[in-house]
Every structure is written in structure tokens, then in C-alpha cells.
N, C-alpha and C. Protein backbone atom coordinates (compact mmCIF):
# COMPACT_ATOMS: atom_id res chain seq x y z
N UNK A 1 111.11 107.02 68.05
CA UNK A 1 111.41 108.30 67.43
C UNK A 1 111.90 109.27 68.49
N UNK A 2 113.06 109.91 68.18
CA UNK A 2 113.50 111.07 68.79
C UNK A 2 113.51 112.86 68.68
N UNK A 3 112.69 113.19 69.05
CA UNK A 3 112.39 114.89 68.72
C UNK A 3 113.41 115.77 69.72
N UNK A 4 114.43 116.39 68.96
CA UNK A 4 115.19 117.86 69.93
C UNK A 4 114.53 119.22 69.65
N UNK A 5 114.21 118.98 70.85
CA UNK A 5 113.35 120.60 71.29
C UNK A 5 114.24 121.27 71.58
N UNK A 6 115.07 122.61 70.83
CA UNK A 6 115.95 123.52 71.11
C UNK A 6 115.17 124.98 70.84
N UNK A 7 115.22 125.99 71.90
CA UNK A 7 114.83 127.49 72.61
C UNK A 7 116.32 128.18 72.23
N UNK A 8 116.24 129.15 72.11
CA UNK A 8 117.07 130.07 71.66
C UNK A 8 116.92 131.81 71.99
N UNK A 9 115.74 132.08 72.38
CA UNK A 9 115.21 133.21 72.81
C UNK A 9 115.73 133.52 74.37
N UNK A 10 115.88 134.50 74.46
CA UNK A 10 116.69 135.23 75.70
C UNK A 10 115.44 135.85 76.32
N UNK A 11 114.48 136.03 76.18
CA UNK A 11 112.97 136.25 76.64
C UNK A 11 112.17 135.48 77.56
N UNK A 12 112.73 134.81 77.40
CA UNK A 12 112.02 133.34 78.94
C UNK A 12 110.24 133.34 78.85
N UNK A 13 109.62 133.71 79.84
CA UNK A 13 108.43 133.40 79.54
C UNK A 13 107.84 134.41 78.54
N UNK A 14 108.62 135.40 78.06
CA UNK A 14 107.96 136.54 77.12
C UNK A 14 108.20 136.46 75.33
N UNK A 15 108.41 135.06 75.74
CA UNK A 15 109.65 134.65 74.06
C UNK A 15 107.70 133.70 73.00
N UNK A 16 107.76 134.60 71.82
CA UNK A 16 106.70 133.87 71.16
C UNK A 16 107.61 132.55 70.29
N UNK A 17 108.41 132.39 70.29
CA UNK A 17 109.00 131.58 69.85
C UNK A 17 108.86 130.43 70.66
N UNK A 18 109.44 130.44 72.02
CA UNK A 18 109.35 129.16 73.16
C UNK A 18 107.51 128.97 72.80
N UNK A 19 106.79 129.94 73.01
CA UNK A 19 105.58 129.49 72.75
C UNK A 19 105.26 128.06 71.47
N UNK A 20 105.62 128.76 70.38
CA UNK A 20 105.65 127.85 69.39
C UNK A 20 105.66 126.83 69.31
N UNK A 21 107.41 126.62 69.77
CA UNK A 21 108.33 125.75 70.19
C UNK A 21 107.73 124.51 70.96
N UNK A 22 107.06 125.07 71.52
CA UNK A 22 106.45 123.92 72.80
C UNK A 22 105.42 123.77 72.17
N UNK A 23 104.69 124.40 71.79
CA UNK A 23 103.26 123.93 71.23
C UNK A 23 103.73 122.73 70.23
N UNK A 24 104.41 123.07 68.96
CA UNK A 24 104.85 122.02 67.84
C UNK A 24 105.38 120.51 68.42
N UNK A 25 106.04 121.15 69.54
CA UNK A 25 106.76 119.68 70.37
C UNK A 25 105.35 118.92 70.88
N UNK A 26 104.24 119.24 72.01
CA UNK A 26 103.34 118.81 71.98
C UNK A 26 102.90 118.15 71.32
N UNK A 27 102.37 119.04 69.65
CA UNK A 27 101.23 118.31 68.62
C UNK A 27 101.88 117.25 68.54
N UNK A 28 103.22 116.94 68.32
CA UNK A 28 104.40 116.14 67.47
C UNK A 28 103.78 114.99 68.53
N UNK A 29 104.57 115.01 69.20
CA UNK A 29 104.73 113.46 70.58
C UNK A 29 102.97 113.44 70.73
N UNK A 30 101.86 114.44 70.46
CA UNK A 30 100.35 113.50 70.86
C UNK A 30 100.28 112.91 69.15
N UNK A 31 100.49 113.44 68.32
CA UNK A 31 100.43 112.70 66.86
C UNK A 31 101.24 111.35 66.72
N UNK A 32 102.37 111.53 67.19
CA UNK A 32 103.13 110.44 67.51
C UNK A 32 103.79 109.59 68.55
N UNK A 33 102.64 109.30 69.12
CA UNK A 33 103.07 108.37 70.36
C UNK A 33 104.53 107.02 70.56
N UNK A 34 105.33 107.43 71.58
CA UNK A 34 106.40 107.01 71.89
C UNK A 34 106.97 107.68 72.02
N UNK A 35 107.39 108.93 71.22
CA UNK A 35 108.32 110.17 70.65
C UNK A 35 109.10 110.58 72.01
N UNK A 36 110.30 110.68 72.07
CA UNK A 36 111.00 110.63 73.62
C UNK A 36 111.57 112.43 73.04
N UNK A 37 111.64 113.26 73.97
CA UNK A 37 111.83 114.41 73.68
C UNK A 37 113.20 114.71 74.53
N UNK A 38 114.11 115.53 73.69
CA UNK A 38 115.42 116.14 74.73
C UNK A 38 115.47 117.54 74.75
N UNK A 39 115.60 118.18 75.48
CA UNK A 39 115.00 119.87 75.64
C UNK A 39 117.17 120.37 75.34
N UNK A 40 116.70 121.39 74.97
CA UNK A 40 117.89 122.04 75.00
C UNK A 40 117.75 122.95 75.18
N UNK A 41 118.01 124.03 76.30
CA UNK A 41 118.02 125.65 76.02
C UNK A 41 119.16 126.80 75.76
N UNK A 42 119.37 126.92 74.81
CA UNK A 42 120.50 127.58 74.61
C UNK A 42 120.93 129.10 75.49
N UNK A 43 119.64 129.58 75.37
CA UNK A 43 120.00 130.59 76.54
C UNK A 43 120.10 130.57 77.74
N UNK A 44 119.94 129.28 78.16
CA UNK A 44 120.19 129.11 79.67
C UNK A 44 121.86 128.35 79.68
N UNK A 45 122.31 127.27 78.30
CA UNK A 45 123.10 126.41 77.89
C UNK A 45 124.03 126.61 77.55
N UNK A 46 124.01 127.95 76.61
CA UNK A 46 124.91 128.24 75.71
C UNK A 46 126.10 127.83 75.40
N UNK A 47 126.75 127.15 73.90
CA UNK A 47 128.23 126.83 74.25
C UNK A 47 129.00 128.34 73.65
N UNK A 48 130.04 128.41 74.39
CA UNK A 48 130.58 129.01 73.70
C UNK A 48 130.80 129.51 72.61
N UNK A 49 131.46 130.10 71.85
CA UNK A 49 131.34 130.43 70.87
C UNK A 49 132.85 130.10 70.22
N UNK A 50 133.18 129.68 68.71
CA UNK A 50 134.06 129.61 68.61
C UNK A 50 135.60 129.97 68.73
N UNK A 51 136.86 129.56 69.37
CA UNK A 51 137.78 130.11 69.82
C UNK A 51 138.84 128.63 69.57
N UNK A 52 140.37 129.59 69.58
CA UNK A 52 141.46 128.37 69.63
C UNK A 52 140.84 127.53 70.61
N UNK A 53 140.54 127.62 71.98
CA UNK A 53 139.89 126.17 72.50
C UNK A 53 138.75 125.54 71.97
N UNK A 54 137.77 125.62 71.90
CA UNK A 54 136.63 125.35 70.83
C UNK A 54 136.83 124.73 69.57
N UNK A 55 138.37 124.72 68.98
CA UNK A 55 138.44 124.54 67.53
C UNK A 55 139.18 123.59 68.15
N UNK A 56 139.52 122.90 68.95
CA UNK A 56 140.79 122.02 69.24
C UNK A 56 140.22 120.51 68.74
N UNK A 57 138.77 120.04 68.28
CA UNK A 57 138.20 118.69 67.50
C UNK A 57 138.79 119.19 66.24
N UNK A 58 139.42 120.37 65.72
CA UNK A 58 139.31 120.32 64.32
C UNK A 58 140.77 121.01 63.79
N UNK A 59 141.58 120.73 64.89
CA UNK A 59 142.72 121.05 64.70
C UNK A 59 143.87 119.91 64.64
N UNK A 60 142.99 118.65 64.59
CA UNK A 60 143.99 117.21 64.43
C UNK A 60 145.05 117.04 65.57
N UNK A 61 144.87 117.69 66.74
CA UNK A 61 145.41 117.21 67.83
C UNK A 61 145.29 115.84 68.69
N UNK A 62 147.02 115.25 68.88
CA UNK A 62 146.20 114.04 69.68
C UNK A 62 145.95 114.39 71.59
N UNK A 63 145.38 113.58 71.68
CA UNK A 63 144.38 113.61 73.09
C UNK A 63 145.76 113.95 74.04
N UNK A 64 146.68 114.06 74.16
CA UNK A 64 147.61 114.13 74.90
C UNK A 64 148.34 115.63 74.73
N UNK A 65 148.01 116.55 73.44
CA UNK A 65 148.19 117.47 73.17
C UNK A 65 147.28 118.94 73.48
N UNK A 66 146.20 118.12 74.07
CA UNK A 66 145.08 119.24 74.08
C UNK A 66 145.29 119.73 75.76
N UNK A 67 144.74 121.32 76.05
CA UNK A 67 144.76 121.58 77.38
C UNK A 67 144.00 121.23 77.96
N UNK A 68 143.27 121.31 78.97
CA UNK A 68 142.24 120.62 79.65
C UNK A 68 141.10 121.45 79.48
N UNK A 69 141.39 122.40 79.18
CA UNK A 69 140.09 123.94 78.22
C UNK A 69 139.70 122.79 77.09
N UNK A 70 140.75 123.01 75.95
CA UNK A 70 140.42 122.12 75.17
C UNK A 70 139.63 120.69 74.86
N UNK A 71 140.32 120.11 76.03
CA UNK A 71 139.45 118.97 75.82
C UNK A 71 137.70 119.13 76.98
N UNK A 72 137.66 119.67 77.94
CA UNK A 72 136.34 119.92 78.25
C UNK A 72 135.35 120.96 76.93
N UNK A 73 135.75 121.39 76.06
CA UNK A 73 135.33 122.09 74.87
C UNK A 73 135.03 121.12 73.83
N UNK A 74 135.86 119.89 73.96
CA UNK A 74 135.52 118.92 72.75
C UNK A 74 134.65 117.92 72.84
N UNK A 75 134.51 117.86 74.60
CA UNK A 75 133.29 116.89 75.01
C UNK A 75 132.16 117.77 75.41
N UNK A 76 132.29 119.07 74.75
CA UNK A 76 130.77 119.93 75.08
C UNK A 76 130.42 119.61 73.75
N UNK A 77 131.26 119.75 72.49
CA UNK A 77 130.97 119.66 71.13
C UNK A 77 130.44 118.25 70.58
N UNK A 78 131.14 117.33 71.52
CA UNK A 78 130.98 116.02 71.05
C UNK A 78 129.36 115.37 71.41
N UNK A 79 128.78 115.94 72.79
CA UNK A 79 127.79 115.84 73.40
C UNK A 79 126.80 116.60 72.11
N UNK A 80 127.17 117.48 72.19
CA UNK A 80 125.76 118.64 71.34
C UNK A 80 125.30 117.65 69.84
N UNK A 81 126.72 117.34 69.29
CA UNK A 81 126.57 116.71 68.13
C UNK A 81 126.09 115.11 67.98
N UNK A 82 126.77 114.55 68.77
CA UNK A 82 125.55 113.02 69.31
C UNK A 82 124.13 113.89 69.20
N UNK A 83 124.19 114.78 69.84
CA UNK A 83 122.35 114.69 70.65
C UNK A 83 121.74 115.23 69.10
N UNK A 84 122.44 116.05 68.15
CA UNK A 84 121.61 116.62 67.53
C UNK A 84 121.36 115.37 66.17
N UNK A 85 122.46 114.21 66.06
CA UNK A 85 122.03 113.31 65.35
C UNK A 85 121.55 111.97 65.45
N UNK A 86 121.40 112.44 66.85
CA UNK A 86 120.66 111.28 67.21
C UNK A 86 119.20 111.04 66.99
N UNK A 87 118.27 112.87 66.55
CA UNK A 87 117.50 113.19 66.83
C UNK A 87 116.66 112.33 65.06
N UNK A 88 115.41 112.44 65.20
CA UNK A 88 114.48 111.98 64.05
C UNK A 88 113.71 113.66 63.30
N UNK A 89 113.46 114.25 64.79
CA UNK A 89 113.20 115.15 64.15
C UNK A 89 113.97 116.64 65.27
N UNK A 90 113.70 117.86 65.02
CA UNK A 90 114.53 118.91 65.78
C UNK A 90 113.85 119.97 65.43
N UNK A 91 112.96 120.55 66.45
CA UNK A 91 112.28 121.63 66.30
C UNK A 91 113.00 122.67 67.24
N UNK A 92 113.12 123.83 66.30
CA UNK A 92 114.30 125.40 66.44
C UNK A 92 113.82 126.51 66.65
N UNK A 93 113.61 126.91 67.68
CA UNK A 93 113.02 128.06 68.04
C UNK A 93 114.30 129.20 67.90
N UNK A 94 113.73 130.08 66.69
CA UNK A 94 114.68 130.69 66.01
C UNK A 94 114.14 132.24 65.78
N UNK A 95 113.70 133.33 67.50
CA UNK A 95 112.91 134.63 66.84
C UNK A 95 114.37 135.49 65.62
N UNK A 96 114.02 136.34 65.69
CA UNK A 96 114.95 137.14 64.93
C UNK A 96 115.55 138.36 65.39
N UNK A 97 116.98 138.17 65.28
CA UNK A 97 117.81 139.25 65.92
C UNK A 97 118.45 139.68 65.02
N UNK A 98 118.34 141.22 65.17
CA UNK A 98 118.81 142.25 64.31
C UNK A 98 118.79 141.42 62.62
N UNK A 99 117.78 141.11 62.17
CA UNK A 99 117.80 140.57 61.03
C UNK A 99 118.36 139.30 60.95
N UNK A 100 119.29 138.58 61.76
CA UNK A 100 119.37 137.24 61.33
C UNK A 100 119.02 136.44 62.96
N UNK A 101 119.78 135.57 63.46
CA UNK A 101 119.53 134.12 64.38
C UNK A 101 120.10 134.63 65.74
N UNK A 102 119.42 134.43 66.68
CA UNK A 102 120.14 134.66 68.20
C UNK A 102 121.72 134.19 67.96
N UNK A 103 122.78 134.66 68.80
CA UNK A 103 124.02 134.17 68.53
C UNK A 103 124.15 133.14 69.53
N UNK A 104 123.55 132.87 70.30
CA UNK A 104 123.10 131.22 70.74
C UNK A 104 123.21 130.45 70.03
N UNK A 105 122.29 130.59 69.06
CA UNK A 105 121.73 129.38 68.38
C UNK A 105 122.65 129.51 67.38
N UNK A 106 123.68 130.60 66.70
CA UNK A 106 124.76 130.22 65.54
C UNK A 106 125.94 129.28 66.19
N UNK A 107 126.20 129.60 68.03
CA UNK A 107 127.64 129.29 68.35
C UNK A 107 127.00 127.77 68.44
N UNK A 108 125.88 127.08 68.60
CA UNK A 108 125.38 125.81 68.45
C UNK A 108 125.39 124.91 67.24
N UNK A 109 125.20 126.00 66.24
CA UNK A 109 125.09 125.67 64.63
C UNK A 109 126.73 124.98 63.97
N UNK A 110 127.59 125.97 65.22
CA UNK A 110 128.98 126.22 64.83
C UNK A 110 129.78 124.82 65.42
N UNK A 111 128.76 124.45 66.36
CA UNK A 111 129.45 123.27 67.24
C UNK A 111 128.82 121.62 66.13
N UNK A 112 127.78 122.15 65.81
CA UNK A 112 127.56 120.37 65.13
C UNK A 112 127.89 120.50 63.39
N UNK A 113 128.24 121.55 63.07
CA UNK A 113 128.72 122.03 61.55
C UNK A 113 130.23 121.11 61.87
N UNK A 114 130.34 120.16 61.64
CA UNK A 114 131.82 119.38 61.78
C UNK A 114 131.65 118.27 60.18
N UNK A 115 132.80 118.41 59.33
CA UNK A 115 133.32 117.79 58.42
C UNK A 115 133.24 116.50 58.68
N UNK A 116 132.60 115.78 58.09
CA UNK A 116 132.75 114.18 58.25
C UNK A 116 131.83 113.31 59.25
N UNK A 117 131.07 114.71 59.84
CA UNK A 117 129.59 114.37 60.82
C UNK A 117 128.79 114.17 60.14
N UNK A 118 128.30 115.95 60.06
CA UNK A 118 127.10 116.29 59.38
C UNK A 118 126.85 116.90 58.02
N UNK A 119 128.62 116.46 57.52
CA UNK A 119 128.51 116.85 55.71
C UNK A 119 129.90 116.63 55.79
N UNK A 120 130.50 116.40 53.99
CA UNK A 120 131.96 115.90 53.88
C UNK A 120 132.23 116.71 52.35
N UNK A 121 133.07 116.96 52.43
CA UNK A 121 133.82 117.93 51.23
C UNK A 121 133.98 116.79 49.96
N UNK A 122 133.36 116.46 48.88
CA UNK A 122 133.80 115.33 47.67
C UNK A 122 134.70 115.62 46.40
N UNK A 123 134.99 115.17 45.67
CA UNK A 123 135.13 116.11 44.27
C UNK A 123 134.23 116.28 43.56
N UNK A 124 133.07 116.36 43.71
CA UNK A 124 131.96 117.20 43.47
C UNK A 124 131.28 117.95 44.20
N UNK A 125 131.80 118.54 45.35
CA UNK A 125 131.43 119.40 45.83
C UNK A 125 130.75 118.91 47.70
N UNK A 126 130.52 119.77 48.32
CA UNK A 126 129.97 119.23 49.51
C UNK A 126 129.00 118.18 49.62
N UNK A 127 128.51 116.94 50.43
CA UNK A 127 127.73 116.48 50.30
C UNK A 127 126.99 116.16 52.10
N UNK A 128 125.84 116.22 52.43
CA UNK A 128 125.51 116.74 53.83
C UNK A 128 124.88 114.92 54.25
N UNK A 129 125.22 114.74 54.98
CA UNK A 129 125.43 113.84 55.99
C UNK A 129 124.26 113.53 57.05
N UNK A 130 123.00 114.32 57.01
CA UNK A 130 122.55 114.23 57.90
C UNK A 130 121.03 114.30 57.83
N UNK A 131 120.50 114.15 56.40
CA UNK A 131 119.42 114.40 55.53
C UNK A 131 118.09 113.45 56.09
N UNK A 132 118.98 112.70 56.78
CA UNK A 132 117.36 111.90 57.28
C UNK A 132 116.55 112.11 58.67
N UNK A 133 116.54 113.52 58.99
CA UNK A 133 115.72 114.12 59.68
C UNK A 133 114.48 114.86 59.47
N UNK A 134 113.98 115.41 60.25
CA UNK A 134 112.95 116.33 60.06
C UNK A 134 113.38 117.46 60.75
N UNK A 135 113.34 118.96 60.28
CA UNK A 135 113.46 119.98 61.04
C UNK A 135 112.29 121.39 61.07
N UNK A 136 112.00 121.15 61.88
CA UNK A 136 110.72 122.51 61.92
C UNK A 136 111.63 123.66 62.56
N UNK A 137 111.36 124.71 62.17
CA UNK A 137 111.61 125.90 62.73
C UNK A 137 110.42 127.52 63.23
N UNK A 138 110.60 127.26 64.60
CA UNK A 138 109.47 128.20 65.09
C UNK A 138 109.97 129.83 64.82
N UNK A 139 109.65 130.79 63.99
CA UNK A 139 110.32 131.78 63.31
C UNK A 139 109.27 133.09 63.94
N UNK A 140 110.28 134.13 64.88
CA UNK A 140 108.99 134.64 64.76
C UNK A 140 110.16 136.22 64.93
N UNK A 141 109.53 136.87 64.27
CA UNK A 141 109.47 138.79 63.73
C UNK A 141 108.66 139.80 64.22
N UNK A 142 109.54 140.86 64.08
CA UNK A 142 108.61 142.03 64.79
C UNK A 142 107.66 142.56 64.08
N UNK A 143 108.64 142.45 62.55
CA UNK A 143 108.08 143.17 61.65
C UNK A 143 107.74 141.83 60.50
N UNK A 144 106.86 142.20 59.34
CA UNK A 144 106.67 141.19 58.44
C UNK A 144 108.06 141.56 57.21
N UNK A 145 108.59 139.99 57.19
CA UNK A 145 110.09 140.30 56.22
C UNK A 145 109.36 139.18 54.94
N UNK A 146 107.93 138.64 54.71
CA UNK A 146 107.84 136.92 53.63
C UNK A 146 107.13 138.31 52.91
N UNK A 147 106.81 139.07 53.01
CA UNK A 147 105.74 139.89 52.15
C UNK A 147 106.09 140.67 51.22
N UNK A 148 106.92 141.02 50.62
CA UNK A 148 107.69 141.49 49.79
C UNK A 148 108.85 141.44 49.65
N UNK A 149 109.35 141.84 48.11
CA UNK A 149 111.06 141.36 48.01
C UNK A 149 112.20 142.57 48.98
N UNK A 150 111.81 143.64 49.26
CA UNK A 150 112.62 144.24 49.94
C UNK A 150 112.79 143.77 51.20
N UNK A 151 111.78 143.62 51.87
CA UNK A 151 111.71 142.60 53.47
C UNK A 151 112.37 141.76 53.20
N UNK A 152 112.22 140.46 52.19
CA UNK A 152 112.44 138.88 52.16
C UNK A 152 114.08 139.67 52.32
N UNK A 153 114.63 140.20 51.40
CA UNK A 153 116.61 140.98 51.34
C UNK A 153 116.85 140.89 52.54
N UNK A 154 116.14 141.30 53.40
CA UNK A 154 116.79 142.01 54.63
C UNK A 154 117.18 140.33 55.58
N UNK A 155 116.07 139.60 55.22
CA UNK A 155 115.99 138.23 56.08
C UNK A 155 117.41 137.72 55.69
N UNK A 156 118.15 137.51 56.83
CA UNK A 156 119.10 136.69 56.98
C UNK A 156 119.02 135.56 58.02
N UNK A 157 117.35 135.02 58.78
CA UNK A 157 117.40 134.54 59.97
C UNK A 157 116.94 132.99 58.71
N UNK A 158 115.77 133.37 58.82
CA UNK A 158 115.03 131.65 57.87
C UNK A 158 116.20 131.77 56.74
N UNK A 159 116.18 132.34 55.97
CA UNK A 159 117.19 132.13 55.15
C UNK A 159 118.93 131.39 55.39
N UNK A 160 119.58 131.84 56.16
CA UNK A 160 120.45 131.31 56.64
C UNK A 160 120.23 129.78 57.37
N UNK A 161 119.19 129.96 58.32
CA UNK A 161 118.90 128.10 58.96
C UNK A 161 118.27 127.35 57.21
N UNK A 162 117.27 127.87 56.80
CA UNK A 162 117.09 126.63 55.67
C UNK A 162 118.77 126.62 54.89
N UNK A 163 119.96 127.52 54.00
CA UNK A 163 120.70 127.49 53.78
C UNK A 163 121.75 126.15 54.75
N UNK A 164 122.08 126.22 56.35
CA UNK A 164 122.36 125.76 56.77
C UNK A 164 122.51 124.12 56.79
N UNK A 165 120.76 123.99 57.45
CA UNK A 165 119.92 122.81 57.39
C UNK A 165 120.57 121.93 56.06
N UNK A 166 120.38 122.40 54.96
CA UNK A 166 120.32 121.90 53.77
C UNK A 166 121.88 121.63 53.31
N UNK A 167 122.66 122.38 53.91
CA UNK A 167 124.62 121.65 53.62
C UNK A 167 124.38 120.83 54.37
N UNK A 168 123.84 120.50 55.56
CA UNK A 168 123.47 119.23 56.41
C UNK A 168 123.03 117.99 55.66
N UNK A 169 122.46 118.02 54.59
CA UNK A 169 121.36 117.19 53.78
C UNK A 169 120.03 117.43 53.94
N UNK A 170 119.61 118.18 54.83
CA UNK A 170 117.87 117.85 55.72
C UNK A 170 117.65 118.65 54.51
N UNK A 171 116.56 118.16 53.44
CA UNK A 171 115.66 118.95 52.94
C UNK A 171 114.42 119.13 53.28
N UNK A 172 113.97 118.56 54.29
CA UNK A 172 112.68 118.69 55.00
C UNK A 172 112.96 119.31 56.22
N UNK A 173 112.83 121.16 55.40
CA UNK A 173 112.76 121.66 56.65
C UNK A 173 111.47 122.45 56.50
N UNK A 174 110.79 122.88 57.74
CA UNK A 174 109.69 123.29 57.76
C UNK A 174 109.50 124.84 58.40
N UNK A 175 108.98 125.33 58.22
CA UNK A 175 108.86 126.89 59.07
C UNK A 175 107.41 127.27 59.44
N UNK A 176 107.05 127.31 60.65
CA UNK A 176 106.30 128.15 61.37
C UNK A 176 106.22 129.22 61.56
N UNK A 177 105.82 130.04 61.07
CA UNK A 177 106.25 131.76 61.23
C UNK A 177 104.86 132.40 61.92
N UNK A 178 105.63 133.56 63.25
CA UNK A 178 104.71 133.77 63.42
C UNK A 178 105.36 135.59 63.34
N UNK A 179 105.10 136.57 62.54
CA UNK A 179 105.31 137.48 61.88
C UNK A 179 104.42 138.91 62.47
N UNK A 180 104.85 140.10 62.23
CA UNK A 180 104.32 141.29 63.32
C UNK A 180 104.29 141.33 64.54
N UNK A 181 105.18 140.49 65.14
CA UNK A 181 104.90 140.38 66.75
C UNK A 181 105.35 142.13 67.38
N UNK A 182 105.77 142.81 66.54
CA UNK A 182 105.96 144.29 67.48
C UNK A 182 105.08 145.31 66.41
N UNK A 183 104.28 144.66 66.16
CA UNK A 183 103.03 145.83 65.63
C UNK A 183 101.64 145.96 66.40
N UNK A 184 101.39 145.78 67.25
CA UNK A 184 100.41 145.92 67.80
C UNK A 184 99.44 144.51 68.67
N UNK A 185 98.74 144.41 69.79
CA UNK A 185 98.07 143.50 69.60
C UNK A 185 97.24 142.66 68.34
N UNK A 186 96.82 143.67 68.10
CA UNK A 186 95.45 142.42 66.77
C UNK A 186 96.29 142.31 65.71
N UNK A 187 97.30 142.53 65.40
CA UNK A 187 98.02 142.02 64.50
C UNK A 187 99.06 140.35 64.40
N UNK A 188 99.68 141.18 66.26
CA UNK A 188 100.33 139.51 66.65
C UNK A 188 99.26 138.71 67.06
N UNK A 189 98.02 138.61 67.28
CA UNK A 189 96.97 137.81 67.23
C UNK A 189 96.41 137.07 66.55
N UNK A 190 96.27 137.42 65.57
CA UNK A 190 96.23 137.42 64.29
C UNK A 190 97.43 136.63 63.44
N UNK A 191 98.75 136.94 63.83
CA UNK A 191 99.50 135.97 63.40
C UNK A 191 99.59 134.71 64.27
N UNK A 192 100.06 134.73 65.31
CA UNK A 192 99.89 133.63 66.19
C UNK A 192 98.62 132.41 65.84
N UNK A 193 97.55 133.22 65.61
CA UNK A 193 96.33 132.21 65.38
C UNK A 193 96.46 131.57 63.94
N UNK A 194 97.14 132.12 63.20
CA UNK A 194 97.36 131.96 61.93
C UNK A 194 99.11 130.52 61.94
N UNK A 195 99.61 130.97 62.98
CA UNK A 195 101.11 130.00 63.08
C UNK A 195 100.39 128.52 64.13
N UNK A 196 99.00 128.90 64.91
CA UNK A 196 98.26 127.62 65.59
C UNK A 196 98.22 126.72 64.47
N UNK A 197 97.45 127.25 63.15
CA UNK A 197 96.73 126.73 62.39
C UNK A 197 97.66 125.76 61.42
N UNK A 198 99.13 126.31 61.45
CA UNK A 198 99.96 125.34 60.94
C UNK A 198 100.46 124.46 61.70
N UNK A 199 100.69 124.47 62.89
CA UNK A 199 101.09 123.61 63.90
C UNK A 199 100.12 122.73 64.10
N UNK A 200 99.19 122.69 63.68
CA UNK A 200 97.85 121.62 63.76
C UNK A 200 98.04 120.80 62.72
N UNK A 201 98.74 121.32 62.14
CA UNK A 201 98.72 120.75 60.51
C UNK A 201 100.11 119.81 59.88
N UNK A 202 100.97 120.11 60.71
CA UNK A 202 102.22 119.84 60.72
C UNK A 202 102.53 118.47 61.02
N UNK A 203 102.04 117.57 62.12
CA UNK A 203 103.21 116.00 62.28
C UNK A 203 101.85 115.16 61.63
């Protein structure tokens, strides 16, 4: 079994997310012995973000047509997307920025989102390609957005990755949330001990 551990937080040791993140990876590989782990950090990693070079896998160019931008862009894309389906399971450390996903972790989303990978257009509509994974996501907020319907509106972070995940095929996606992290100590305490208690519970 293969688990991708991907960080996304620009916070380094101050990120409750990497916390998570690593904890879930832990429980996972001691619950399931063998489990070979590949770390990814996007904020140290980052690919680019989409651009005419970046788009050059999806512009039907042959290999003799591309610049050398281009093609070092298509073997960053080609790498990310092996690794992310190679994986069994992929735990996403995903805090929340300005209401939705670090832009790390979208220009990543943007690199393995490829037609005919990880989902294919049918005449019935999209069909996702990549459903036989597992995906946990370590989710964590300043403020609480699951507690009512005006909060849940504002969420564009879990909402968008399960949305995502799921044009992929993965319907087993999972969320860890660890919620109030900018309200006070005994509150993020309180959540955290409360996001342990699912991570115990989880592989």
C-alpha cells in the first residue's frame, strides 16, 4: 500500500494542519504495516501555476514542438500525476485561505486534473478515473464555518476538495477538521483534542 502525504500550509512548524497531517500519516502506516509513504510539500515544492508553458501536455503538441520551458513543465506535471495515482491512499493538508484552499495546493490540483488520467468527458457526462483511492483531508479554520448554514456558504475550502476529489471518482473522502483555531486557546484545544479523537478512529 501506498499513502501521499501532501502539506500545503505556508506556516512550517506553526501550521495545525502539518500537525494533523502527520499525525493521520502515522496512525495510517502503525494500523497498516508495510504502507510506504511519499511526502510532498507544496510550500516548499510548489508547481507553478497554470500558464501557456504549463498547458503545453494539453495543447496536443508533438515533442519536437515544445520549448524547453515547456517540456521541463510537462515532466513536472507528468511526475506529480504518476505520484498522485500511484497512491492507495492521499492525505491533504488543506488549512483555509481566505475562505477557500492554499493556492499551492489548487496549482497542484490543476496539474493532476488531466482528461483521460484522472477523469474522461463521455456522452453521458464526465466520468472520474481515479475512484479507487482513499483520501483524508486535514481541514483546519480560524473560525467555525460546519455550524451553521451561513458559515457552511462562505466554505469554499472542504467544499471545493470533496467537489474536486469526486470528478476524480474518489468517493471516499474523509475530513478531519480541526475548527476555531483563531479563537482563543481552550477553544483550539478543544478542537484539536476533538480532530485526535477522529484520527484514532480513522485507518
Amino acid at each position: 500500500m501506498k499513502l501521499l502525504h501532501i502539506d500545503s500550509s505556508v506556516l512550517a512548524d506553526n501550521s495545525v494542519s502539518r500537525q494533523l497531517t502527520a499525525r493521520i500519516a502515522r496512525e495510517w502506516v502503525a494500523k497498516n504495516p508495510g504502507t510506504s509513504v511519499d511526502y510532498l510539500d507544496l510550500a516548499e515544492e510548489a508547481p507553478t501555476h497554470l500558464s501557456l508553458d504549463s498547458l503545453g501536455f494539453r495543447l496536443g503538441l508533438d515533442a519536437e514542438q515544445l520549448t524547453d520551458v515547456q517540456r521541463a513543465e510537462n515532466q513536472r506535471t507528468e511526475a506529480l500525476l504518476q505520484q498522485f495515482l500511484a497512491a492507495d491512499v492521499v492525505v491533504v493538508g488543506a488549512p483555509m485561505y481566505n475562505f477557500s484552499v492554499p493556492s499551492q495546493l489548487k496549482a497542484w490540483i490543476d496539474r493532476v486534473a488531466q482528461a483521460g488520467r484522472t477523469f474522461k468527458y463521455t456522452e453521458n457526462g464526465p466520468v472520474g478515473l481515479a475512484g479507487d483511492k482513499t483520501v483524508i483531508v486535514a481541514s483546519s479554520r480560524g473560525g467555525f464555518y460546519s455550524t451553521s448554514d451561513a458559515m457552511r456558504a462562505l466554505d469554499h475550502q472542504e467544499s471545493y476538495l470533496k467537489t474536486v476529489f469526486g470528478f476524480f471518482g474518489i468517493t471516499n473522502v474523509r475530513f478531519v477538521r480541526a475548527e476555531g483555531m483563531g479563537m482563543g486557546d481552550a477553544v483550539k484545544n478543544e478542537s484539536l483534542a476533538a480532530a485526535e479523537k477522529e484520527i484514532a478512529a480513522l485507518a
